[in-house]
C-alpha atoms as a PDB file:
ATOM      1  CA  UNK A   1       0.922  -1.812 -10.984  1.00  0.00           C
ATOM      2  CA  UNK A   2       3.974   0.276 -10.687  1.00  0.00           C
ATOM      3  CA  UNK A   3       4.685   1.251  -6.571  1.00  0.00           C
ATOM      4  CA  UNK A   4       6.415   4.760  -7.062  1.00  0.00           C
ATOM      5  CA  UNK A   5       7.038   5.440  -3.621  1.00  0.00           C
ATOM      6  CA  UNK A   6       8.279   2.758  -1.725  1.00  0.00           C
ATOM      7  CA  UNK A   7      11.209   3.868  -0.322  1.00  0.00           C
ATOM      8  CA  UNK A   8       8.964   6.761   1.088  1.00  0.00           C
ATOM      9  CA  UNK A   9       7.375   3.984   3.081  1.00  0.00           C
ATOM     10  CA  UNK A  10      10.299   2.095   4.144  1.00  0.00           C
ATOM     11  CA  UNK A  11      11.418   5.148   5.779  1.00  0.00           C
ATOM     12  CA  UNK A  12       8.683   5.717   7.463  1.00  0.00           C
ATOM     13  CA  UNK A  13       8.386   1.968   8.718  1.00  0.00           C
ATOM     14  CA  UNK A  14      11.792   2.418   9.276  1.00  0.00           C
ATOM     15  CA  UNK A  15      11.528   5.938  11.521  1.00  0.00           C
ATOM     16  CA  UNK A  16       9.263   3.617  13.458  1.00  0.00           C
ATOM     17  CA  UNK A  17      11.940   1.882  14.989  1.00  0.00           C
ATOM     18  CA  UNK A  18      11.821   0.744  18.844  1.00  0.00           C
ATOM     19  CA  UNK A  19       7.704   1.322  18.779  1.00  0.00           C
ATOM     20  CA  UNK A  20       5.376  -1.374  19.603  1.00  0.00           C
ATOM     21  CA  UNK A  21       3.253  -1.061  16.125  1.00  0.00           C
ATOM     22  CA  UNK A  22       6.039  -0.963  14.135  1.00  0.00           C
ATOM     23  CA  UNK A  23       6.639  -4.646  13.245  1.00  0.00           C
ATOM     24  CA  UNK A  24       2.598  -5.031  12.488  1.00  0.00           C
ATOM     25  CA  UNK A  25       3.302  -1.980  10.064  1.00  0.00           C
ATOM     26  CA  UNK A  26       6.212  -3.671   8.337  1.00  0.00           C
ATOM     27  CA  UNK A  27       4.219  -6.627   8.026  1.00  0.00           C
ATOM     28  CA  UNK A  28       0.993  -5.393   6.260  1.00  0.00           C
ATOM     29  CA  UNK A  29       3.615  -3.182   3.747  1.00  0.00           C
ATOM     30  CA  UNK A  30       4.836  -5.622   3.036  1.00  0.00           C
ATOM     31  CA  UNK A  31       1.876  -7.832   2.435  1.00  0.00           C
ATOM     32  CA  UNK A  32       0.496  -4.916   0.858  1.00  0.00           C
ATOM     33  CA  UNK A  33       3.381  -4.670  -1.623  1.00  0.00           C
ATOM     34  CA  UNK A  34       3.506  -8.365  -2.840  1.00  0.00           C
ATOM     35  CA  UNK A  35      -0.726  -8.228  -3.478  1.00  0.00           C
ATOM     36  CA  UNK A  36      -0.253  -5.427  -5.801  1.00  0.00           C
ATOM     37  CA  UNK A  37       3.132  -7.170  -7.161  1.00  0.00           C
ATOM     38  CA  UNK A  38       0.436 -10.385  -7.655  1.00  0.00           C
ATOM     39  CA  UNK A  39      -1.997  -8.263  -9.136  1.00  0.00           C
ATOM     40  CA  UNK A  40      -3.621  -8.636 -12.716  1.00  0.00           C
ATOM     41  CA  UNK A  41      -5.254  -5.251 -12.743  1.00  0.00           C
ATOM     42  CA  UNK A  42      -5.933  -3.720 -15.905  1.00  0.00           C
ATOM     43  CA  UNK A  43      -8.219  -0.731 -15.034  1.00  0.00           C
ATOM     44  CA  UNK A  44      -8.359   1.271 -12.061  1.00  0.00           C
ATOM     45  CA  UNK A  45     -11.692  -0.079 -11.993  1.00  0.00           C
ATOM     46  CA  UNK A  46     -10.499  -3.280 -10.788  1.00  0.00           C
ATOM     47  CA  UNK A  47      -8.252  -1.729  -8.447  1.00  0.00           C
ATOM     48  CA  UNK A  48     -11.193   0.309  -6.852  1.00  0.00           C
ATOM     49  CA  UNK A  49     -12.969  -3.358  -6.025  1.00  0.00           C
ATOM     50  CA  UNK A  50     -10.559  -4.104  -3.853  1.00  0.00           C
ATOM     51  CA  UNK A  51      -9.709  -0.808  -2.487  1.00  0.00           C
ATOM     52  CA  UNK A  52     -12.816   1.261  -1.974  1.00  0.00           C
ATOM     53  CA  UNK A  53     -10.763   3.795  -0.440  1.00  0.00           C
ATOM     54  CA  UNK A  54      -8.089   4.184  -2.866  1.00  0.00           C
ATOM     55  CA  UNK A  55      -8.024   7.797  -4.662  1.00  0.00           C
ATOM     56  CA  UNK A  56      -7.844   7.883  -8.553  1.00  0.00           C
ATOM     57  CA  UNK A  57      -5.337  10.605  -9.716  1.00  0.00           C
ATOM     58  CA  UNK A  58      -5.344  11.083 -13.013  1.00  0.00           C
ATOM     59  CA  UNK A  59      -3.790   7.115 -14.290  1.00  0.00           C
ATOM     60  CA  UNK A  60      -2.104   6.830 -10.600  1.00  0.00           C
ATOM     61  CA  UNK A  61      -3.645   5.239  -7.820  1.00  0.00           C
ATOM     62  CA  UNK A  62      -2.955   6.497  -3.969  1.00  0.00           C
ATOM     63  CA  UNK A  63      -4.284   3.498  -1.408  1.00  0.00           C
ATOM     64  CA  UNK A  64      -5.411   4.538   1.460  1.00  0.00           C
ATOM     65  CA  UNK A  65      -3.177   3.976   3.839  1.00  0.00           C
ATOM     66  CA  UNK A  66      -5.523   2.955   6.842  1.00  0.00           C
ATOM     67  CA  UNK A  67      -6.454   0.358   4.336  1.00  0.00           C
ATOM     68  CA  UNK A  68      -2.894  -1.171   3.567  1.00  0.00           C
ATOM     69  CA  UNK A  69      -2.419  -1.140   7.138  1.00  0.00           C
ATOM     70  CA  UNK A  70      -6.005  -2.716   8.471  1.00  0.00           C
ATOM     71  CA  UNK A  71      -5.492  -5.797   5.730  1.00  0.00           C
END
């Protein structure tokens, strides 16, 4: 899977500098980003399994972001 938008996210981790949830965001990003780096998905199908939540547009995926961040 292809992340198109992670420097969105590091900004906003990022404009979260100096608040107390902050590092615990950071940290399930970037959890968050190496499982999908790991990940042998092949259908969104297989995404869905694992991320109930997670919109299908067209071929792209959008997690949920409560999700990313409760994992």
């Amino acid at each position: 899977m292809r992340i198109i938008a992670r420097r969105t996210l590091r900004e906003f981790v990022d404009s979260l500098a100096g608040q107390k949830d902050q590092p615990a965001v950071k940290a399930a990003l970037d959890a968050w980003f190496a499982e999908v780096g790991r990940a042998g998905w092949t259908s969104t199908a297989d995404v869905k399994r694992l991320y109930a939540t997670a919109s299908i547009v067209s071929a792209e995926v959008v997690p949920s972001v409560r999700t990313v961040l409760r994992a």
